[in-house]
Protein backbone atom coordinates (compact mmCIF):
# COMPACT_ATOMS: atom_id res chain seq x y z
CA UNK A 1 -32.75 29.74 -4.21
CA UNK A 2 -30.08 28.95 -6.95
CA UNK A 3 -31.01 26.51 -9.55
CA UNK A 4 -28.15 24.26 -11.55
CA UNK A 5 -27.35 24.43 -14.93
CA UNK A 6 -28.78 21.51 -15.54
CA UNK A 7 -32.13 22.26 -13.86
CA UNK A 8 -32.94 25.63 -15.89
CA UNK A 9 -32.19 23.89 -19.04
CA UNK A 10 -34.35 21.57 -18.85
CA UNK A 11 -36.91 24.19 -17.69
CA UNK A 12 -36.34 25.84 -20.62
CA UNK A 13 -37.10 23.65 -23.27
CA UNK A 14 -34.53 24.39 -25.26
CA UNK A 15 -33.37 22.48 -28.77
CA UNK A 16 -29.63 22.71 -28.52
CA UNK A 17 -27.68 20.40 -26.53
CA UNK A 18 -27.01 21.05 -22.60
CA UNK A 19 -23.00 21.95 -23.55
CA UNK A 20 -24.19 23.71 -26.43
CA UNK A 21 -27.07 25.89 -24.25
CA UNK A 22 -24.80 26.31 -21.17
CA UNK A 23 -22.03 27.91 -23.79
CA UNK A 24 -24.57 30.44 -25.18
CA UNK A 25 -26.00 31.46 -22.08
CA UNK A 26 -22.71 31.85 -20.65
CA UNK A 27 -21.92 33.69 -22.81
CA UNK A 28 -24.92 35.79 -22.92
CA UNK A 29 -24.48 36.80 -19.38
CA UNK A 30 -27.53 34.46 -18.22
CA UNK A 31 -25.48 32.04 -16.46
CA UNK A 32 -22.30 32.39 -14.13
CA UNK A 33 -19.37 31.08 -15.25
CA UNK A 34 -19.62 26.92 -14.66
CA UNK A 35 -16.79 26.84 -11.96
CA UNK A 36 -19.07 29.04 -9.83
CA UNK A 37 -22.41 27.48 -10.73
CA UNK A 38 -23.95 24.92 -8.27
CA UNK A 39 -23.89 21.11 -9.02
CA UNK A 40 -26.52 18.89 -8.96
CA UNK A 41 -25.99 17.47 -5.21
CA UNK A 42 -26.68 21.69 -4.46
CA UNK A 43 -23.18 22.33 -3.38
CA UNK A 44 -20.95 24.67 -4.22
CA UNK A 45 -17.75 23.66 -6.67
CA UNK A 46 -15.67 26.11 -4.06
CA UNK A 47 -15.70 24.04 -1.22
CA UNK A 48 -15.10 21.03 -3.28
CA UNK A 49 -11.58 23.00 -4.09
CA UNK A 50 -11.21 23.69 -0.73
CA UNK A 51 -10.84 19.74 0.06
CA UNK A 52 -7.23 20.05 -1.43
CA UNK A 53 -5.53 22.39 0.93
CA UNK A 54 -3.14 20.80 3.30
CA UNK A 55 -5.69 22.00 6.62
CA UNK A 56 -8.31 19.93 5.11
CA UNK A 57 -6.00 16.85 4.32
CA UNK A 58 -5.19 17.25 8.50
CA UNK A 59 -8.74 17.38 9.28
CA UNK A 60 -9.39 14.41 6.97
CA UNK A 61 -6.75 12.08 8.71
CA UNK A 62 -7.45 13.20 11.86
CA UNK A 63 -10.69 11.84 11.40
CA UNK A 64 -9.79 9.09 10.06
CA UNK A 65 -7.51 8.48 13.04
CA UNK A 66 -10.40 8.98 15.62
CA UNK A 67 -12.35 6.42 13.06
CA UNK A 68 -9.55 3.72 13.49
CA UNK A 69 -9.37 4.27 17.40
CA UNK A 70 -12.92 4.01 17.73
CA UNK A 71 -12.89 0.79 15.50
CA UNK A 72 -10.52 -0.64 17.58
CA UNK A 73 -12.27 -0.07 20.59
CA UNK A 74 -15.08 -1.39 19.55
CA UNK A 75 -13.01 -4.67 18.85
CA UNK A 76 -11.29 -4.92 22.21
CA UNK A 77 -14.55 -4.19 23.80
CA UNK A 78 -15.49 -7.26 21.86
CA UNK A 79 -12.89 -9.53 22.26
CA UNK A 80 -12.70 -8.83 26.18
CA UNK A 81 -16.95 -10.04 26.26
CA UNK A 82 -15.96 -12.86 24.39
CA UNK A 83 -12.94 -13.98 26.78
CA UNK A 84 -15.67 -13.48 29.65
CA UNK A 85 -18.10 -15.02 28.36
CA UNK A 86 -15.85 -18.22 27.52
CA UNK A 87 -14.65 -18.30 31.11
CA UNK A 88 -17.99 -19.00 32.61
């Protein structure tokens, strides 16, 4: 398991600053560079990049599509329950 930055400096009890340690170890060889070094939500900052491409954008909207249909469903659905219900 990969640790963050952020995690194995404050394992290491260090007396410089994080952006001063991070530069030093990076530069040491200790660390990866910080573009390929996991955040602190675990993920990697790669498929954070990969959010920009245009196939992603698609997949976005298309969700978001499917989100609006369902939404409006659900308010037809509702609206139709309502007229039925005021009919009896």
């Amino acid at each position: 398991m990969e640790f963050s930055a952020n995690q194995l400096y404050k394992s290491s009890d260090s007396n410089l600053s994080f952006k001063q340690w991070l530069k030093v170890n990076q530069e040491n060889g200790n660390l990866q560079n910080h573009e390929q070094m996991f955040n602190a939500d675990g993920e990697n900052n790669s498929e954070k990049k990969e959010q920009n491409n245009p196939k992603s954008i698609f997949k976005m909207n298309k969700n978001n599509l499917i989100g609006l249909i369902g939404v409006g469903l659900l308010v037809y659905g509702f609206s139709i329950v309502n007229k039925v219900s005021s009919e009896k």
